[in-house]
Protein backbone atom coordinates (compact mmCIF):
# COMPACT_ATOMS: atom_id res chain seq x y z
CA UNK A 1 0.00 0.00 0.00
CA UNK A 2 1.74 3.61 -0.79
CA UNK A 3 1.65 6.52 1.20
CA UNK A 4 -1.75 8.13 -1.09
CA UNK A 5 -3.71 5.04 -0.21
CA UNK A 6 -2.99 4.71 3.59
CA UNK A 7 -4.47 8.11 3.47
CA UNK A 8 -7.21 8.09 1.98
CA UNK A 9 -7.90 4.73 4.59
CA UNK A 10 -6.83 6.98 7.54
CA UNK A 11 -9.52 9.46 6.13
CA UNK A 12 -12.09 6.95 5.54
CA UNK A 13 -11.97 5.60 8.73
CA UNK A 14 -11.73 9.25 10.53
CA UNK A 15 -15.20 10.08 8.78
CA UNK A 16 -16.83 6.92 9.97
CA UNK A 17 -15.86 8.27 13.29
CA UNK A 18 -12.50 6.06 14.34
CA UNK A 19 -10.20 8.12 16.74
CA UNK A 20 -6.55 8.04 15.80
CA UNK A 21 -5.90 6.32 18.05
CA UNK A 22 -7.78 3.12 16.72
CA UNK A 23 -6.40 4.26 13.49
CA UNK A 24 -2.85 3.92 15.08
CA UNK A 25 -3.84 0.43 16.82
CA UNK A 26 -5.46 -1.10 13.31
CA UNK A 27 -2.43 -0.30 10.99
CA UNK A 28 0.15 -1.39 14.21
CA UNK A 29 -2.06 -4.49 14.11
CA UNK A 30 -1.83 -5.42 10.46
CA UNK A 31 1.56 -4.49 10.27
CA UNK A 32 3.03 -6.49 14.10
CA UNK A 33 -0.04 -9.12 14.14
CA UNK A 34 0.10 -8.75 17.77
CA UNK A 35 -3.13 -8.61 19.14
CA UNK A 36 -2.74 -6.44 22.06
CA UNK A 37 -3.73 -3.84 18.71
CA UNK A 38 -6.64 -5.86 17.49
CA UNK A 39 -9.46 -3.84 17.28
CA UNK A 40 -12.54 -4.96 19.27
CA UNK A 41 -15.67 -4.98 17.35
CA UNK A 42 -18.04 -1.74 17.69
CA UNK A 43 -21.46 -1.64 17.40
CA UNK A 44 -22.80 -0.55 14.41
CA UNK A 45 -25.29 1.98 14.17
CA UNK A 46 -28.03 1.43 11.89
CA UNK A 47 -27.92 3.35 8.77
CA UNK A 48 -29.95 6.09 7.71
CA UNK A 49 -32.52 5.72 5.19
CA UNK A 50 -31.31 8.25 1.82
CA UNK A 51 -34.01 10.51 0.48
């Protein structure tokens, strides 16, 4: 992955409301595997119906 994807992921998961710190902990996690960084599962808030 090159530097203009990562961000665009780091912005695409900062407008679905991930801190940087989970950021931080995800790509730590992918890159060590150690799963002190795995990130738990949230909750999902249902989605909003378009118009």
């Amino acid at each position: 992955m090159n530097m203009q994807e990562n961000a665009r992921l780091i912005l695409g998961l900062r407008a679905k409301g991930w801190t940087d710190t989970e950021i931080n902990d995800l790509v730590l996690w992918i890159e060590t595997g150690n799963e002190k960084y795995n990130p738990e599962k949230k909750e999902e808030k249902p989605h909003e119906e378009r118009k």
